[in-house]
C-alpha atoms as a PDB file:
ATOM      1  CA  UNK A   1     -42.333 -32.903   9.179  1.00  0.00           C
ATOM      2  CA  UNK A   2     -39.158 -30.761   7.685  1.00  0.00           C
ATOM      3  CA  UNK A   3     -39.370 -27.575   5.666  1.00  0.00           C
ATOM      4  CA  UNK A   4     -36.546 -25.431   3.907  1.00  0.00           C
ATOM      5  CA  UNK A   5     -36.069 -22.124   4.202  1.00  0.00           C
ATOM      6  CA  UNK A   6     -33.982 -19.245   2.725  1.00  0.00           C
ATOM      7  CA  UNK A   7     -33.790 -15.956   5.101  1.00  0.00           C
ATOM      8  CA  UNK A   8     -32.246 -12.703   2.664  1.00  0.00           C
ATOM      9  CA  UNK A   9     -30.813  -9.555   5.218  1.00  0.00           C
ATOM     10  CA  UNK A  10     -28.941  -7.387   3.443  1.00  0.00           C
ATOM     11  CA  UNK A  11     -27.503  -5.952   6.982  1.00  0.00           C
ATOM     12  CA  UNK A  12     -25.507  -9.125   7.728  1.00  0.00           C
ATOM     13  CA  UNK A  13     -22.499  -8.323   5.393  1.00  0.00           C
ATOM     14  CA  UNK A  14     -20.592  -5.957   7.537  1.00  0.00           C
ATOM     15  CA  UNK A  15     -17.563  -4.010   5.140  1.00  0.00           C
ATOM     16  CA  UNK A  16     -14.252  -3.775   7.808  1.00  0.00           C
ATOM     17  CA  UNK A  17     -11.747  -0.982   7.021  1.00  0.00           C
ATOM     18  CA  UNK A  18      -7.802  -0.966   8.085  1.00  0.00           C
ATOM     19  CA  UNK A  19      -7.347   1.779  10.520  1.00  0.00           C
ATOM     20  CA  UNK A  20      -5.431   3.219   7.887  1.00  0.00           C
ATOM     21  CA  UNK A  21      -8.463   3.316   5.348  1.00  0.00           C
ATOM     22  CA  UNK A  22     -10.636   4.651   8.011  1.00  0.00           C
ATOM     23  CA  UNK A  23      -8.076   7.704   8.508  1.00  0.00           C
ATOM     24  CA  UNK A  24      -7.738   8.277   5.095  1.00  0.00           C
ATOM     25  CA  UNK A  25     -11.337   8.556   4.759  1.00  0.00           C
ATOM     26  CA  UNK A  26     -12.326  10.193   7.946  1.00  0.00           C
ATOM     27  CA  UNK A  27      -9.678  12.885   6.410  1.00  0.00           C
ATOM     28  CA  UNK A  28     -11.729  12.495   2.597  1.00  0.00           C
ATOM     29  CA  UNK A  29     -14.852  13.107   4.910  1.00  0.00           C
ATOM     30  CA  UNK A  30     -13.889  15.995   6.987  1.00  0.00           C
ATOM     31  CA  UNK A  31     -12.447  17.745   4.033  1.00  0.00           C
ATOM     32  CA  UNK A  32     -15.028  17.552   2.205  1.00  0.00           C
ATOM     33  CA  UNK A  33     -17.550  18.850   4.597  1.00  0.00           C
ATOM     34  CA  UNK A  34     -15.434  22.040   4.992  1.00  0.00           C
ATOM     35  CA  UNK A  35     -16.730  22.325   1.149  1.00  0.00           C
ATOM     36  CA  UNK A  36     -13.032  21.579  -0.607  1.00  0.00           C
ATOM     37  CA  UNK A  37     -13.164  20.142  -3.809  1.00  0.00           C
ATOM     38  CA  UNK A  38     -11.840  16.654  -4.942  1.00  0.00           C
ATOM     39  CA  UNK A  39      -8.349  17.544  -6.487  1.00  0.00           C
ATOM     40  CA  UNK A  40      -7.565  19.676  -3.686  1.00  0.00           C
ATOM     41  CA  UNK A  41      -8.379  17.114  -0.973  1.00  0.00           C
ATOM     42  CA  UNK A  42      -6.318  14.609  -3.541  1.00  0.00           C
ATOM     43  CA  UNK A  43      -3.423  17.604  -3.358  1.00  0.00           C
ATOM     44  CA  UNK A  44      -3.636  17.941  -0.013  1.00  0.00           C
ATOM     45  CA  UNK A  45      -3.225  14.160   1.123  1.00  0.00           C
ATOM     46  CA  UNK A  46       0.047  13.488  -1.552  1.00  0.00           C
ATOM     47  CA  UNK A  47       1.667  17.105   0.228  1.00  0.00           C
ATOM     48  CA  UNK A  48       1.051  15.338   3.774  1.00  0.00           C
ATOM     49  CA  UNK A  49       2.929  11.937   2.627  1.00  0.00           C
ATOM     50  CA  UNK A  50      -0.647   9.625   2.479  1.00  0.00           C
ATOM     51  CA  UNK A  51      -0.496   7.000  -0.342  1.00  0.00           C
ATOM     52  CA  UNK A  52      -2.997   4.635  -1.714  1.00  0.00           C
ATOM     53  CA  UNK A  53      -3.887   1.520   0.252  1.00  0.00           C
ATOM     54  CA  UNK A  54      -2.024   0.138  -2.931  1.00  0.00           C
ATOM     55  CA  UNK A  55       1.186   2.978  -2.551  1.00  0.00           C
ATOM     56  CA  UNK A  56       0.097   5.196  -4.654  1.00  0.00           C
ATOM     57  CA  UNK A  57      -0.395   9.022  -5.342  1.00  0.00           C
ATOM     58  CA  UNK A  58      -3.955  10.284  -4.954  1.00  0.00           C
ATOM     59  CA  UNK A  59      -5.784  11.708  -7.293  1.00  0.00           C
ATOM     60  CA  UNK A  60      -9.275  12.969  -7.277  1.00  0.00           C
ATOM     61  CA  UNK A  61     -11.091   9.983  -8.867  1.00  0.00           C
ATOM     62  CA  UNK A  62      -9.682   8.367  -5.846  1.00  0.00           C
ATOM     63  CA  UNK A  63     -10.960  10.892  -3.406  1.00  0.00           C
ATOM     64  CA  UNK A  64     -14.705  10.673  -4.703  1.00  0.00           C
ATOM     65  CA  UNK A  65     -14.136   6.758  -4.819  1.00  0.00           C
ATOM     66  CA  UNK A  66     -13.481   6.887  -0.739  1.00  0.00           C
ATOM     67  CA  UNK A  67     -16.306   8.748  -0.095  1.00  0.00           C
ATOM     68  CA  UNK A  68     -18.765   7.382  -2.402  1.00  0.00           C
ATOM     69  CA  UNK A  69     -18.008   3.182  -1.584  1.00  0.00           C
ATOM     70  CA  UNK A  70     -18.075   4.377   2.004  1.00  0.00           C
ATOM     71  CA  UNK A  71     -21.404   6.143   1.668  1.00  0.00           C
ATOM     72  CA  UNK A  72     -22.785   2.906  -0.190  1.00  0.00           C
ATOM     73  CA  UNK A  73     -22.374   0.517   2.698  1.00  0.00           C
ATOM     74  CA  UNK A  74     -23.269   2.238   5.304  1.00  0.00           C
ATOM     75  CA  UNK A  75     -26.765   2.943   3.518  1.00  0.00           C
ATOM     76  CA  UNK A  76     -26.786  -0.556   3.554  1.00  0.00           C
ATOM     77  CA  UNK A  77     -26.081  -1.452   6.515  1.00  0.00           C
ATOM     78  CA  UNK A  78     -28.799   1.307   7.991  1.00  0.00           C
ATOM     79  CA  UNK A  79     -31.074  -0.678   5.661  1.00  0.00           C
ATOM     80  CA  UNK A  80     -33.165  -3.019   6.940  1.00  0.00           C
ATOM     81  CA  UNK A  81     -35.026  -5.291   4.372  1.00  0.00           C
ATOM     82  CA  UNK A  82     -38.073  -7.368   5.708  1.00  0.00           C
ATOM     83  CA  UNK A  83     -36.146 -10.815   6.373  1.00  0.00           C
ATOM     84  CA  UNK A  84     -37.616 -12.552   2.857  1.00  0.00           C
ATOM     85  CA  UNK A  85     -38.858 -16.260   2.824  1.00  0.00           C
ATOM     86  CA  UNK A  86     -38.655 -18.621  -0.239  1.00  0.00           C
ATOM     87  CA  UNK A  87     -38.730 -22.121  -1.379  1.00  0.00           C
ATOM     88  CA  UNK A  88     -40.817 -22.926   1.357  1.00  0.00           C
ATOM     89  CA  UNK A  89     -41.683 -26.566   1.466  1.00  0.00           C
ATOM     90  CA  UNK A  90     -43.395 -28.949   4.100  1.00  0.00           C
ATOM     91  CA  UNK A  91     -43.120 -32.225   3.833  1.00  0.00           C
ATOM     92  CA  UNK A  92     -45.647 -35.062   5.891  1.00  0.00           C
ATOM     93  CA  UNK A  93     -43.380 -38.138   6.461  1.00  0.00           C
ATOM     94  CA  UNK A  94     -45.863 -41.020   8.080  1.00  0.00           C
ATOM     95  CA  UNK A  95     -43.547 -43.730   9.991  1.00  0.00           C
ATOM     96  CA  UNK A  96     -44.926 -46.831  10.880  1.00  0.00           C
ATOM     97  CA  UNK A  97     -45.119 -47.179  14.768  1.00  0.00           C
END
């Protein structure tokens, strides 16, 4: 007998952050829960020396980027879908003895 099988868990696709991104956003986080707005956090990190990942100046599209991607995957990774099954075949191979 063999079968197929194709398991789906949305869990299993971890995202890894530099410890540089995670300070950046831990910053983005902590700033923001303090109730300061997105230019000023943007101001605030270019008048501290932070750059980009990519060297760059912030700016507050970049700001609400940080916080919203993070936000995304760890939603999904607190998700947990029921495990999904498809294509599932059985097949009866008879062997002579």
């Amino acid at each position: 007998m063999t079968f197929e099988l194709k398991l789906t868990a949305s869990h299993l696709r971890p995202i890894h952050y530099s410890p540089y991104q995670y300070e950046i956003w831990n910053i983005c986080k902590e700033l923001r829960d303090e109730g300061y707005t997105f230019p000023y956090i943007a101001n605030w990190l270019n008048s501290n020396g932070y750059k980009t990942v990519r060297g760059k100046t912030f700016r507050n599209p970049h700001v609400h980027s940080i916080l919203k991607k993070k936000r995304i995957a760890d939603d999904r990774m607190k998700k947990r879908d029921a495990p999904q099954l498809e294509n599932m075949n059985i097949k009866i191979v008879k062997k002579p003895i």
